[in-house]
Protein backbone atom coordinates (compact mmCIF):
# COMPACT_ATOMS: atom_id res chain seq x y z
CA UNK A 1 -14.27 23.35 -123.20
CA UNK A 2 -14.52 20.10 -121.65
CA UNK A 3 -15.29 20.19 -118.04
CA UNK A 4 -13.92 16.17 -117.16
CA UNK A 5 -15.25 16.65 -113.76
CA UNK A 6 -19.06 17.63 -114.66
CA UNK A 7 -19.00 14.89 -117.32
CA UNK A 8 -17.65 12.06 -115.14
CA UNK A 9 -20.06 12.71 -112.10
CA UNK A 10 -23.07 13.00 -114.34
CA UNK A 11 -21.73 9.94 -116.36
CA UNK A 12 -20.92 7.58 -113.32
CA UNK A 13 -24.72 7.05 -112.32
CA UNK A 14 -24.63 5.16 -115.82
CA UNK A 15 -21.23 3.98 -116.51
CA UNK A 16 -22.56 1.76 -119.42
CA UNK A 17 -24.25 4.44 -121.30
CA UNK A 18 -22.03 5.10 -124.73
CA UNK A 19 -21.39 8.59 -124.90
CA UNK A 20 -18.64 10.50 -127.41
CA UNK A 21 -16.86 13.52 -125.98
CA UNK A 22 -16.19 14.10 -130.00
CA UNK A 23 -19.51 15.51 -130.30
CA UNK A 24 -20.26 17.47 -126.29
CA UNK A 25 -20.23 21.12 -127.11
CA UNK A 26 -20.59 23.87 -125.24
CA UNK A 27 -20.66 27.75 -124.95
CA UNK A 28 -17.79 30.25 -125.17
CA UNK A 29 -17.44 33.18 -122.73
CA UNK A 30 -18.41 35.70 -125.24
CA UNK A 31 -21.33 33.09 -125.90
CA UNK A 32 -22.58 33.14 -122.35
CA UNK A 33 -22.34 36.43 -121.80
CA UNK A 34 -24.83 36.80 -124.66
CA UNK A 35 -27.43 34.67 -123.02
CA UNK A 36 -26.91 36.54 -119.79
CA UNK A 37 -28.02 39.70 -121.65
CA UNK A 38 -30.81 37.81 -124.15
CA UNK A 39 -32.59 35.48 -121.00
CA UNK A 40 -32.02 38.52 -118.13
CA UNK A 41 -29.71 35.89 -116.51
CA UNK A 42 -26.60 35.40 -113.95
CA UNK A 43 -24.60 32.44 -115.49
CA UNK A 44 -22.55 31.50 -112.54
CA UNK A 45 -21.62 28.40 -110.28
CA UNK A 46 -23.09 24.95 -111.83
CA UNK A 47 -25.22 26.74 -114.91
CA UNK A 48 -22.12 28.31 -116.23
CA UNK A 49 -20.18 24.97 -115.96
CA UNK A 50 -22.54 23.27 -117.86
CA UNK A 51 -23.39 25.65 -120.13
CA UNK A 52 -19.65 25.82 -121.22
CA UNK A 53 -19.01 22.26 -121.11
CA UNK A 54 -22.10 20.37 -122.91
CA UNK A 55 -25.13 23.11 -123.31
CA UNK A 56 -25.19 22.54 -126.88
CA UNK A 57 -24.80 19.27 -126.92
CA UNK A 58 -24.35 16.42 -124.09
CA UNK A 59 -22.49 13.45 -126.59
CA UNK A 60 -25.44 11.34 -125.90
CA UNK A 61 -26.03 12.10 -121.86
CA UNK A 62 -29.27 13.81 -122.41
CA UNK A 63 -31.84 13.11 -125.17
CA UNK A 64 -34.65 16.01 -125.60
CA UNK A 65 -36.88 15.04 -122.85
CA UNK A 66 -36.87 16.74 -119.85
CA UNK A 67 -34.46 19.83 -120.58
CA UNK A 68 -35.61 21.97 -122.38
CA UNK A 69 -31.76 22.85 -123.91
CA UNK A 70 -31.81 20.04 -126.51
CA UNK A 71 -35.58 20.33 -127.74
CA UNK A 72 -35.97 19.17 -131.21
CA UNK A 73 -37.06 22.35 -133.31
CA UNK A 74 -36.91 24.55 -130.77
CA UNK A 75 -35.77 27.78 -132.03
CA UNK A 76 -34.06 30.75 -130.00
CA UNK A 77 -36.83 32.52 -130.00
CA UNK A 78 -39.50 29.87 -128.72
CA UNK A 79 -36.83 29.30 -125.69
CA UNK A 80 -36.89 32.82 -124.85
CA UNK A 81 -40.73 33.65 -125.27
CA UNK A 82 -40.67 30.01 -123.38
CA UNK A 83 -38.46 31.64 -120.34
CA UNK A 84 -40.64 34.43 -120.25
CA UNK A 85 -43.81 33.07 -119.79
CA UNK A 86 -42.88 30.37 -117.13
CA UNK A 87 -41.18 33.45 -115.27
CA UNK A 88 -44.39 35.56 -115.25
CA UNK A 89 -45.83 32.12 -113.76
CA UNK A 90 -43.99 32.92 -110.18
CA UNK A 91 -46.10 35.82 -109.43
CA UNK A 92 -49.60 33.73 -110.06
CA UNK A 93 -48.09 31.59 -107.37
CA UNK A 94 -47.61 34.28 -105.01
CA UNK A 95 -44.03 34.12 -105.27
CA UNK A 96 -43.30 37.49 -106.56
CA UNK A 97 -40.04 37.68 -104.47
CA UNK A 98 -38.54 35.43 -106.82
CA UNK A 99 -39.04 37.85 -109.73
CA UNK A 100 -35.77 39.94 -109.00
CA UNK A 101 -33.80 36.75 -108.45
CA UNK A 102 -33.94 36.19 -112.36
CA UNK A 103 -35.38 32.36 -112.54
CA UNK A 104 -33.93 29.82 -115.59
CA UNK A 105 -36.00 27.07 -116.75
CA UNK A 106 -34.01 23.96 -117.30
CA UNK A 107 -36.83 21.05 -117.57
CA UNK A 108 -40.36 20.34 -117.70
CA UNK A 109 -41.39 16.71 -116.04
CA UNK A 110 -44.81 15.10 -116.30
CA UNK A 111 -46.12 18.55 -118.53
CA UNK A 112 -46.88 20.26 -115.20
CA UNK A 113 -43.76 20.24 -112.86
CA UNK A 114 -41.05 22.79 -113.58
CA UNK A 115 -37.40 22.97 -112.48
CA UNK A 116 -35.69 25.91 -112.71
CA UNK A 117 -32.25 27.68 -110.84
CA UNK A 118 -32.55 31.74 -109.50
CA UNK A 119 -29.41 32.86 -111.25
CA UNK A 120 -29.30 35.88 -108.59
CA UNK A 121 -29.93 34.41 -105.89
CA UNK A 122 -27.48 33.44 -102.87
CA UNK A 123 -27.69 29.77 -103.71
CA UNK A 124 -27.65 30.10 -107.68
CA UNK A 125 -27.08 26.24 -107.98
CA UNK A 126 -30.15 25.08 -106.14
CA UNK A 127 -32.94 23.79 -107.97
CA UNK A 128 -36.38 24.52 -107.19
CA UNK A 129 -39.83 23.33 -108.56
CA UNK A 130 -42.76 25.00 -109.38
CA UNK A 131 -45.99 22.76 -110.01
CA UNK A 132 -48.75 23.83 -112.20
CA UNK A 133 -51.42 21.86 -110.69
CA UNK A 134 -51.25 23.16 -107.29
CA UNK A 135 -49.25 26.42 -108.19
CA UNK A 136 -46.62 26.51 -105.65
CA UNK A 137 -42.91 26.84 -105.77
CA UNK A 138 -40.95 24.72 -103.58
CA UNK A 139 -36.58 24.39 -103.24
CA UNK A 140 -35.62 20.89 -104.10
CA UNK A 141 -32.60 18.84 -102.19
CA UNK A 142 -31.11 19.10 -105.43
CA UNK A 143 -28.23 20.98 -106.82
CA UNK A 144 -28.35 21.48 -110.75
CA UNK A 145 -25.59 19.17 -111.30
CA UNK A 146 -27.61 16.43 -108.83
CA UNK A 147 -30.68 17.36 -110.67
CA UNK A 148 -28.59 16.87 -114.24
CA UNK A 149 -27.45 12.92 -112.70
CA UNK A 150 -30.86 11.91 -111.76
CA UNK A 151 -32.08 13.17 -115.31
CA UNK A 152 -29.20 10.73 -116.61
CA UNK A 153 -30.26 8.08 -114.57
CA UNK A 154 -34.30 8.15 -114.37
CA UNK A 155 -34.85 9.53 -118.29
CA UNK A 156 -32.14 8.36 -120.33
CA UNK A 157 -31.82 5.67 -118.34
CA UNK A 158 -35.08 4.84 -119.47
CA UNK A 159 -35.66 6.18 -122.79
CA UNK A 160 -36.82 3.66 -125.48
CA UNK A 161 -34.53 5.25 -128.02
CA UNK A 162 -31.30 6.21 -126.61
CA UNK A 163 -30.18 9.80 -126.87
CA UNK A 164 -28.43 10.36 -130.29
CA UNK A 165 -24.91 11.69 -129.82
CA UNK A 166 -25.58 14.97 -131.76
CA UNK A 167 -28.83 15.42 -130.06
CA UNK A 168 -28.05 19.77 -130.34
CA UNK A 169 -30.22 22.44 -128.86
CA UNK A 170 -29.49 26.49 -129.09
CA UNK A 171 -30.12 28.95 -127.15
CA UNK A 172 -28.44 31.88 -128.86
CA UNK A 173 -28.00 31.88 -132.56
CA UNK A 174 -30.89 32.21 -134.56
């Protein structure tokens, strides 16, 4: 399902970027569910809107680079393993009160800075950041779907090659 809304606001911080709605693809309810139970996961709020509207595949908003959903060869079982390990990075950071609020990595900047949501948490939509260099864990200004426009803006904006419209990623069938 198309969310208009989600698609537009990430869209508008780059009108000119060509996209095709033909090709945005998302996750069904029975689909999502099924990554709730596979990641440990809440999908709710901003997550589950774009997971059901372009988590597959953004029609050319996002290339491979930051988010991790549309990594090239990535298969469903490197992006769980992947989740896993990152979330047994909280603790080393002394943030071990994070644990039960059931973190999801979306992106990886500059190989050390990680942004990830707390699916069950009380503010499920903010993003937070945990660096590797300094190994702390920090709540961003951003909401995911803020977080998801500046990606649009600062990386494809930038990107040599412009994201393909298929660019595809999984995250539940192997």
């Amino acid at each position: 399902m198309i969310n208009n809304e989600l698609i537009e606001y990430l869209h508008s911080v780059y009108p000119e970027l060509p996209i095709n709605t033909n090709y945005m693809r998302g996750y069904s309810v029975d689909e999502i569910q099924k990554i709730e139970r596979l990641y440990d996961i809440e999908v709710k709020g901003q997550l589950y809107d774009f997971l059901s509207a372009i988590g597959r595949c953004s029609g050319g908003l996002f290339g491979d680079d930051p988010l991790i959903f549309y990594r090239n060869g990535q298969t469903v079982r490197g992006n769980v393993l992947y989740q896993d390990a990152l979330r047994y990075e909280l603790p080393s950071a002394q943030r071990y009160d994070l644990m039960k609020q059931k973190s999801f990595f979306i992106s990886v900047e500059s190989y050390t800075q990680y942004f990830f949501v707390l699916t069950a948490s009380d503010t499920p939509n903010r993003v937070y950041q945990y660096d590797e260099n300094e190994e702390t864990v920090e709540a961003t200004n951003w909401e995911l779907k803020n977080y998801l426009r500046h990606i649009v803006n600062v990386y494809t904006r930038n990107y040599d090659v412009k994201a393909s419209f298929e660019q595809y990623g999984e995250l539940i069938i192997i």
